[in-house]
Protein backbone atom coordinates (compact mmCIF):
# COMPACT_ATOMS: atom_id res chain seq x y z
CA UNK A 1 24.67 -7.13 -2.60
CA UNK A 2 22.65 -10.35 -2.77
CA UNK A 3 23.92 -13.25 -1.71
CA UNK A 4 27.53 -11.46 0.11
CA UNK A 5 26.49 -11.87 3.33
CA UNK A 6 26.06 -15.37 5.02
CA UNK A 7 24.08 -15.57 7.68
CA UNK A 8 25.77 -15.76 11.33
CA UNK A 9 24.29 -19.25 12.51
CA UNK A 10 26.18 -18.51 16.33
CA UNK A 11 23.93 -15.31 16.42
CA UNK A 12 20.93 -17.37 16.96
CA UNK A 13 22.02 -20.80 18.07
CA UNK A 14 24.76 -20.03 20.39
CA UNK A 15 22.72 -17.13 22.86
CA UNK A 16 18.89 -18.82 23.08
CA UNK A 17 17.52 -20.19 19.69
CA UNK A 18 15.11 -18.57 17.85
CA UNK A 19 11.66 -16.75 19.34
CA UNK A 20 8.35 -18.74 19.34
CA UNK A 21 5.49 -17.86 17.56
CA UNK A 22 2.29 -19.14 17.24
CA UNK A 23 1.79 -22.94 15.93
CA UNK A 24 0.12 -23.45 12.87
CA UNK A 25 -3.67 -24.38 13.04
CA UNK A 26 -4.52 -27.19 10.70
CA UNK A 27 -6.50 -26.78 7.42
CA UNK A 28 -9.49 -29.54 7.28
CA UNK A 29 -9.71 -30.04 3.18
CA UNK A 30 -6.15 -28.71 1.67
CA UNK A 31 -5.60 -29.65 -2.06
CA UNK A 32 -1.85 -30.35 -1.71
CA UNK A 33 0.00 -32.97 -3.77
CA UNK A 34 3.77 -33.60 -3.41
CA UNK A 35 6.71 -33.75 -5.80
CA UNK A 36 4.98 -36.75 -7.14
CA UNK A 37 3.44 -35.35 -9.97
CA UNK A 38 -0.30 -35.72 -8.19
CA UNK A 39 -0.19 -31.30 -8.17
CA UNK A 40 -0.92 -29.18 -10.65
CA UNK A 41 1.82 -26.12 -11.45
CA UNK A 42 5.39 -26.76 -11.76
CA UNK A 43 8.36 -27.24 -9.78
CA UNK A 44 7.35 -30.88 -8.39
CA UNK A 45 10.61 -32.48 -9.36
CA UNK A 46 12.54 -30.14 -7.09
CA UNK A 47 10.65 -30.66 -3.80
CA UNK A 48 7.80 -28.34 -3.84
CA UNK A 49 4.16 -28.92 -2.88
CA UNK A 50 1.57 -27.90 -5.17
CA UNK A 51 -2.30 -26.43 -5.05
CA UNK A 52 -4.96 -25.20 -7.49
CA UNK A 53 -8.14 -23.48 -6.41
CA UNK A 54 -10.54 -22.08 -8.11
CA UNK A 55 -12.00 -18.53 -7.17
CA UNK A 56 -15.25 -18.14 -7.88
CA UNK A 57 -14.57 -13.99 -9.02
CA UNK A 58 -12.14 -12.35 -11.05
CA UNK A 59 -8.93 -11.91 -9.85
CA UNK A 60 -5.87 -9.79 -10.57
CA UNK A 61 -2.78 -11.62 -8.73
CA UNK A 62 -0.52 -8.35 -8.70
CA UNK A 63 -3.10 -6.61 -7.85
CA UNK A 64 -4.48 -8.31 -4.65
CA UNK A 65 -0.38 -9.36 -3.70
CA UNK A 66 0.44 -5.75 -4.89
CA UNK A 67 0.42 -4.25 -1.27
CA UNK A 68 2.74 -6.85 0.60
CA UNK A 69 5.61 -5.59 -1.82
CA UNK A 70 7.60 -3.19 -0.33
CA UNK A 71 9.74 -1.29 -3.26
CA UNK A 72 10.31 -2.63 -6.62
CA UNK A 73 13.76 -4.40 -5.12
CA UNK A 74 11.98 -5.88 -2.13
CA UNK A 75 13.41 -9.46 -1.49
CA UNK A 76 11.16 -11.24 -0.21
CA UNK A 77 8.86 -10.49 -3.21
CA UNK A 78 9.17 -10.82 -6.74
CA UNK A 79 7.22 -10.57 -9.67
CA UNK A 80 8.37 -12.36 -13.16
CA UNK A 81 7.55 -11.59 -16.59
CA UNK A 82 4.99 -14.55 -16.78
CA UNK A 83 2.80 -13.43 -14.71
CA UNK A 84 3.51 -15.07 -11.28
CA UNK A 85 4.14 -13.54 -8.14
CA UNK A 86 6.82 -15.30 -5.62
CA UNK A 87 6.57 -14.10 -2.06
CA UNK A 88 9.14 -15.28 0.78
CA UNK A 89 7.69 -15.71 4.28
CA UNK A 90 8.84 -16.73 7.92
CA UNK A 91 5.33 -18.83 8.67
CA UNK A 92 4.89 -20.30 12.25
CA UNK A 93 6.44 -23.43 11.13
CA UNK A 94 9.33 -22.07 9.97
CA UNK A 95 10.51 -20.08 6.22
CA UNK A 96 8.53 -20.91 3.36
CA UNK A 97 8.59 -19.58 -0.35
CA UNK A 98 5.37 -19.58 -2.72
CA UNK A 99 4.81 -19.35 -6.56
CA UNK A 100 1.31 -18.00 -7.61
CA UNK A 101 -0.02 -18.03 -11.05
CA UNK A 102 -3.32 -17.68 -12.52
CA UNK A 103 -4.31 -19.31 -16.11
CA UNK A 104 -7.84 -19.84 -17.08
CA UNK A 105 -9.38 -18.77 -14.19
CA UNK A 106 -7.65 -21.32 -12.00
CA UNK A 107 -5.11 -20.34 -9.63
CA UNK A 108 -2.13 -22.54 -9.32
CA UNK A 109 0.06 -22.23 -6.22
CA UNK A 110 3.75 -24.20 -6.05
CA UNK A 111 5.58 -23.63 -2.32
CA UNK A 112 8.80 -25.09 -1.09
CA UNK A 113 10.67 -25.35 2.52
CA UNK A 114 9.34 -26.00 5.90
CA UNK A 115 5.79 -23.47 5.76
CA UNK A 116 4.88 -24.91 2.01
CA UNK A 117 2.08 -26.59 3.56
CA UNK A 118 0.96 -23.43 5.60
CA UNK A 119 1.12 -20.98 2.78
CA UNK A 120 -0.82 -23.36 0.56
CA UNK A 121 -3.42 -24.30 3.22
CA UNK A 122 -4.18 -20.20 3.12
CA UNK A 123 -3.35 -19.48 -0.62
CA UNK A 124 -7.40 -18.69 -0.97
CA UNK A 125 -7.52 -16.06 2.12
CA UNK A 126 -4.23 -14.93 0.57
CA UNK A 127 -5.63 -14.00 -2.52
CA UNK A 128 -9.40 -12.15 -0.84
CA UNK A 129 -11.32 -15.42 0.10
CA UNK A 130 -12.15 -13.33 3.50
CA UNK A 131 -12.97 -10.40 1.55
CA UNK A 132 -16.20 -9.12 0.95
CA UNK A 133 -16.04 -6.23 -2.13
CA UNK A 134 -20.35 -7.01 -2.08
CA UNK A 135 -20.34 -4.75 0.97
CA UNK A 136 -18.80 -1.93 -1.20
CA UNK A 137 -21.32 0.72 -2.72
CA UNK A 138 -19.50 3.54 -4.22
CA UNK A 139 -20.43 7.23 -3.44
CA UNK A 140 -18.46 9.04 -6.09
CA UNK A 141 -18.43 8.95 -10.01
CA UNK A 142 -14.44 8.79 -9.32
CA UNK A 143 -14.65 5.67 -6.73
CA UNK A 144 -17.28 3.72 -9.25
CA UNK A 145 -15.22 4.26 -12.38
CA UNK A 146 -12.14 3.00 -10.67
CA UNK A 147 -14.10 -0.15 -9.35
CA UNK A 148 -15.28 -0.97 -12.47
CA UNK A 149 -12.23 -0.56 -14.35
CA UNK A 150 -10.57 -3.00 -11.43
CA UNK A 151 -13.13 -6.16 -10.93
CA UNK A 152 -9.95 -8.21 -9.94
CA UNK A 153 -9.30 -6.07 -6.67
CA UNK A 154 -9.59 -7.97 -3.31
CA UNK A 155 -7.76 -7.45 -0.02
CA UNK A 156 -5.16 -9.53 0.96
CA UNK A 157 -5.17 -11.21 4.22
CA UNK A 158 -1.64 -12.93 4.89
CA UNK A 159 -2.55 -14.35 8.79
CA UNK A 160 0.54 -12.78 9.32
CA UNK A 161 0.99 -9.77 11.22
CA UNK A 162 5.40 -9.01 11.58
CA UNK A 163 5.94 -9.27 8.11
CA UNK A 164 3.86 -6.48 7.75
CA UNK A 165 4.56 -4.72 11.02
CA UNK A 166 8.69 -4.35 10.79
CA UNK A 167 8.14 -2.57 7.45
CA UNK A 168 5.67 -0.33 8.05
CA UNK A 169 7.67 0.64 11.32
CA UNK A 170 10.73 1.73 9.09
CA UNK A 171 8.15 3.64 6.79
CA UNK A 172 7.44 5.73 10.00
CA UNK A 173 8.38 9.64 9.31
CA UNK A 174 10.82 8.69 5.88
CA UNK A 175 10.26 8.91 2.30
CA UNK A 176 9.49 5.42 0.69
CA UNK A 177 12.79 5.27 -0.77
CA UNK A 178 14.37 5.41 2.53
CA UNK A 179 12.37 2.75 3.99
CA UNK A 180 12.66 0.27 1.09
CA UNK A 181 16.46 0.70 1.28
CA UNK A 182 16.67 -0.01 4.78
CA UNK A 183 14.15 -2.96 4.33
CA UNK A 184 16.32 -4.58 1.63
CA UNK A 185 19.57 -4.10 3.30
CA UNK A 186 18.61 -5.37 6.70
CA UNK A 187 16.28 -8.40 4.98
CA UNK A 188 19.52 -9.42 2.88
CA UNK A 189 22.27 -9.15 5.12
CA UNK A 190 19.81 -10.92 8.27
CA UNK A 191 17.71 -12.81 6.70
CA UNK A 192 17.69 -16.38 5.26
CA UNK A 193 17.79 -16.96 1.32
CA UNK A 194 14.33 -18.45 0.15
CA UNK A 195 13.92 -21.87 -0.20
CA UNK A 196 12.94 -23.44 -3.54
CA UNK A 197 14.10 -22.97 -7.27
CA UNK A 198 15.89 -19.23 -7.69
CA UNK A 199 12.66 -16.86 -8.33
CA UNK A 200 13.44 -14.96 -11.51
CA UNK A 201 17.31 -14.74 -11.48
CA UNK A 202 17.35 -15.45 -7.59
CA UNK A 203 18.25 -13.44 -4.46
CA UNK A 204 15.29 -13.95 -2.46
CA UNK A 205 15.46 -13.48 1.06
CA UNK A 206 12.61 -14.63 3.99
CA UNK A 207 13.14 -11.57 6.54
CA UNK A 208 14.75 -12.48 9.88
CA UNK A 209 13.15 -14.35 12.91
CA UNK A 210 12.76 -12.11 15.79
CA UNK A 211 15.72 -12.87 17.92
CA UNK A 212 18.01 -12.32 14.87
CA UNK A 213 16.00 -8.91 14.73
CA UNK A 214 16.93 -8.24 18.24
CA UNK A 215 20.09 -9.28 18.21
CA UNK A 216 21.44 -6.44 15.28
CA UNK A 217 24.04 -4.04 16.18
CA UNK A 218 23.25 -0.72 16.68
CA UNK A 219 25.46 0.27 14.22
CA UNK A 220 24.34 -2.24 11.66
CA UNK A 221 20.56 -0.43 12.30
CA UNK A 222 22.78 2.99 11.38
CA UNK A 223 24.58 2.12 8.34
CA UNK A 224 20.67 0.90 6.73
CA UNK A 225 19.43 4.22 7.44
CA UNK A 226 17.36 3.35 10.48
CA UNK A 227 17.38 5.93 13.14
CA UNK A 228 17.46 4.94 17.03
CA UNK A 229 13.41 5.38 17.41
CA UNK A 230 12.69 3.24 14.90
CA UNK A 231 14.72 0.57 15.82
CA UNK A 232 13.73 0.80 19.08
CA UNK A 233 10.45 0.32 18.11
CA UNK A 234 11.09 -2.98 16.14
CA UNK A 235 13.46 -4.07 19.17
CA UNK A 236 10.41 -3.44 21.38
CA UNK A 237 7.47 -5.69 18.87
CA UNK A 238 10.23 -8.21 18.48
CA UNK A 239 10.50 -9.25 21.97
CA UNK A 240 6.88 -9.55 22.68
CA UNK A 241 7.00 -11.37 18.91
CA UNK A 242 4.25 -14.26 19.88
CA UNK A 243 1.66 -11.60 21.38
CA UNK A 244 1.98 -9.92 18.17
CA UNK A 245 1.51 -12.84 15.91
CA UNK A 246 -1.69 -14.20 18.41
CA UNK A 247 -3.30 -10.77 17.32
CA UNK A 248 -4.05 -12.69 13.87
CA UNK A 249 -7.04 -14.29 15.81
CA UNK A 250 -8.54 -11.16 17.17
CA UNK A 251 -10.75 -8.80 15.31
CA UNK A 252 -9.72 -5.62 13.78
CA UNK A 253 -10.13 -3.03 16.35
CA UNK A 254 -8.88 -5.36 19.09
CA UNK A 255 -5.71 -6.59 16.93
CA UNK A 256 -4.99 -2.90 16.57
CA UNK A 257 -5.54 -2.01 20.30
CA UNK A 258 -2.71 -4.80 21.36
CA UNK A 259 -0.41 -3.74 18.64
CA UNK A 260 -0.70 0.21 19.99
CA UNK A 261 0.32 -1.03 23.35
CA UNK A 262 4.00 -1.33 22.20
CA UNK A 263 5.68 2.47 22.96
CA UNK A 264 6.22 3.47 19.15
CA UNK A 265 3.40 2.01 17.45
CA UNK A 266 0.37 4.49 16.72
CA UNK A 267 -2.22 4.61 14.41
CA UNK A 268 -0.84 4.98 11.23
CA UNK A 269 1.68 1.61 12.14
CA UNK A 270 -1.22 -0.16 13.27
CA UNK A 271 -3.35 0.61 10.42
CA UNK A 272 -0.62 0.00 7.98
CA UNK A 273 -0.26 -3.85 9.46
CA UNK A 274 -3.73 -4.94 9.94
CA UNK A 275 -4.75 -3.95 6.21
CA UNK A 276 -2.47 -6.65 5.29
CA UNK A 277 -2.42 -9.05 8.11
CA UNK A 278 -6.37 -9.10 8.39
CA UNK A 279 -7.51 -7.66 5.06
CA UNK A 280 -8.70 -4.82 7.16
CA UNK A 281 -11.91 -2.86 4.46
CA UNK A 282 -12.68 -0.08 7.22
CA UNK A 283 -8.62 0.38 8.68
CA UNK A 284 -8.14 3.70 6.89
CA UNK A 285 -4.85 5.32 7.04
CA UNK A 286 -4.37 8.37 9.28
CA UNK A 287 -1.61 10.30 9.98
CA UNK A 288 -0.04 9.65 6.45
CA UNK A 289 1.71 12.52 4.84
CA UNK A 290 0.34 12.33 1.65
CA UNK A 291 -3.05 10.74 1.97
CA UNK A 292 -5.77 13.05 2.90
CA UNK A 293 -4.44 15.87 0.35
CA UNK A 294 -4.89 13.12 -2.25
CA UNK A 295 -8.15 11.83 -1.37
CA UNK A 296 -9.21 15.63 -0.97
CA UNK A 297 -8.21 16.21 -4.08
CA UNK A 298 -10.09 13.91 -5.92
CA UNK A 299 -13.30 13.78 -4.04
CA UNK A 300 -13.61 17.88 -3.43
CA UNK A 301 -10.72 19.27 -5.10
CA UNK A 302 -8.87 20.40 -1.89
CA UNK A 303 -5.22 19.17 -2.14
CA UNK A 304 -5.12 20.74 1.51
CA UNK A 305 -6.89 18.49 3.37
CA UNK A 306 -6.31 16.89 6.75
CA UNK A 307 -7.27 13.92 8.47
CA UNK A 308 -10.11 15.71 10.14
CA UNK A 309 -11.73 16.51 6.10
CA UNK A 310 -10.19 13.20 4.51
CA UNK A 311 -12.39 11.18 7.44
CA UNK A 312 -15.73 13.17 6.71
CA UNK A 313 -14.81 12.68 3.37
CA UNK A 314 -14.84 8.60 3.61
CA UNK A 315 -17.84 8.92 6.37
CA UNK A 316 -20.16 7.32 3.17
CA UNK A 317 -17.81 4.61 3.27
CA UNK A 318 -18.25 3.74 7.09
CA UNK A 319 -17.06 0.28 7.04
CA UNK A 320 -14.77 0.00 3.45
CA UNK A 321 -13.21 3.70 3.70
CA UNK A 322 -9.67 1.64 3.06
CA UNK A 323 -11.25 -0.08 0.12
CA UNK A 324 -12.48 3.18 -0.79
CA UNK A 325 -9.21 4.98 -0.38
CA UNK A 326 -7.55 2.35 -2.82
CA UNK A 327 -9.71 2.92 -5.18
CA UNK A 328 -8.91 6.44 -4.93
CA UNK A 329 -5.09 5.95 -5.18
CA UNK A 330 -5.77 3.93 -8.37
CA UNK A 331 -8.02 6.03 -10.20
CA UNK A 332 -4.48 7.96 -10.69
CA UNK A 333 -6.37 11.02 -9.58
CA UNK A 334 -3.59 13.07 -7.30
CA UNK A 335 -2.74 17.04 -6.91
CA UNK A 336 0.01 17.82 -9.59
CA UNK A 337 3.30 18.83 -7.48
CA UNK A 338 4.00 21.93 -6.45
CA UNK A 339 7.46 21.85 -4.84
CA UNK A 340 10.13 19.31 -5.52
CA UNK A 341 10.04 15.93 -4.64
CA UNK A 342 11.71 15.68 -1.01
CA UNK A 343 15.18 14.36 -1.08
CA UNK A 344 15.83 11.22 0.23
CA UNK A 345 18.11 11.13 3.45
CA UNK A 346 20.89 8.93 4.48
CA UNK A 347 22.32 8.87 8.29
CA UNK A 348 24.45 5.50 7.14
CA UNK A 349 26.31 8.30 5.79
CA UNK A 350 26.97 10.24 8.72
């Protein structure tokens, strides 16, 4: 369906222009050359800006990036068989696309369109800068194992908080499946194709600005499998799109606090957002379906655990407990099934 559906310029210019967000705040030493050849990385001769850097730890790109994708068809996200990672964004200066690729322990970073320079200028927060594994002590033989076997793990911290926030709304109360389909159709048929070279075969899409997300039809919300509280929900963070983009400055708990005050978003939504937008170590899930019977399962053998045990269970990890519940999740270490997987739903179909 890639690339059917133009976008409807009289949506947005003809009723108000786009929403503001927040302007950009200015880096004081960025590495970036232009199409001149003075980068590193390729792409120079089409336009794109260019960075290396350095980290001074190991890092695993798909690894660190691997949370911001949402479903292995997710368009504003693509991985390619050499190893880089291409994500799509809507920064505060406008839609920008970024290439990032790691070879001898330098990272190289290639961007094109209006936020190049604002996705390069944060490339190293991007990719854990912020982050602070140090601060981690494992408690469990299970949580160690899993660290060590993963020395390239850092959180991601995009400075970014709708990106993360319109997603994890549609995850609310679905399967995955359901989400990511409703993600991909709304991103492709609203959004804005990526700027830059075609990422792997093309069809990459920076998700909509926040008028053009108010501005769906109902029935367009219907036929991607989004139900009227959930897109009620995004309707609501959308128009009060700047206040949610300022909580980038604020600390954790008071990010979360401002995004709870929109009717729709609760714990789970907020905690979802912030351990992307702000690399959130201590923002542990709750209220997820899954979750606690996992990390029950592996740290006391009790698949039927509930928030209540999963949170005494992570009390050792005051401070990290998401870092610690990643870890957990990719140790591999879950309850084997005992009913069938839950069918996926579809009320486009209705």
């Amino acid at each position: 369906m890639a690339g059917r559906f133009e976008q409807r310029p009289t949506r947005t210019t003809m009723r108000g222009g786009r929403a503001g967000v927040p302007s950009p705040r200015p880096a004081p030493d960025t590495l970036i050359g232009t199409g001149t050849g003075t980068g590193t990385g390729t792409g120079a001769g089409l336009g794109g800006r260019t960075r290396s850097w350095v980290p001074p730890w190991p890092l695993d790109l798909r690894l660190v990036l691997g949370p911001l994708r949402r479903g292995p068809a997710d368009p504003t996200f693509r991985a390619t068989p050499d190893g880089s990672v291409w994500r799509a964004s809507l920064t505060p200066v406008g839609p920008g696309t970024l290439r990032v690729s790691a070879c001898a322990g330098v990272v190289h970073g290639e961007a094109w369109g209006p936020g190049a320079e604002w996705l390069l200028d944060r490339l190293p927060r991007m990719l854990g800068e912020a982050d602070d594994p140090g601060a981690f002590e494992p408690r469990h033989r299970l949580v160690a194992m899993s660290r060590h076997r993963r020395p390239g793990l850092r959180l991601t911290c995009t400075g970014l908080v709708l990106e993360s926030l319109i997603p994890s709304i549609l995850e609310q109360k679905v399967t995955v499946d359901e989400a990511y389909r409703a993600w991909r159709a709304l991103v492709r048929r609203y959004g804005m194709p990526a700027p830059g070279p075609p990422a792997g075969g093309g069809g990459m899409f920076v998700m909509p600005e926040p008028r053009v997300w108010s501005l769906i039809p109902s029935w367009e919300w219907h036929r991607a499998g989004v139900d009227n509280k959930r897109a009620s929900t995004i309707l609501r963070a959308v128009r009060v799109a700047r206040r949610m983009e300022e909580a980038v400055a604020l600390d954790v708990p008071a990010a979360r606090e401002r995004l709870e005050k929109v009717p729709g978003i609760g714990p789970w939504t907020s905690a979802e957002t912030v351990q992307r937008s702000h690399g959130a170590a201590d923002a542990v899930t709750v209220g997820d379906l899954n979750l606690p019977g996992i990390i029950g399962y592996a740290l006391a053998g009790n698949r039927d655990a509930d928030d209540t045990v999963m949170l005494e269970l992570l009390e050792p990890y005051a401070g990290q407990r998401h870092r610690a519940a990643r870890l957990i999740l990719l140790s591999g270490r879950t309850p084997p099934r005992r009913h069938p997987k839950r069918s996926r739903g579809d009320i486009g179909r209705l």
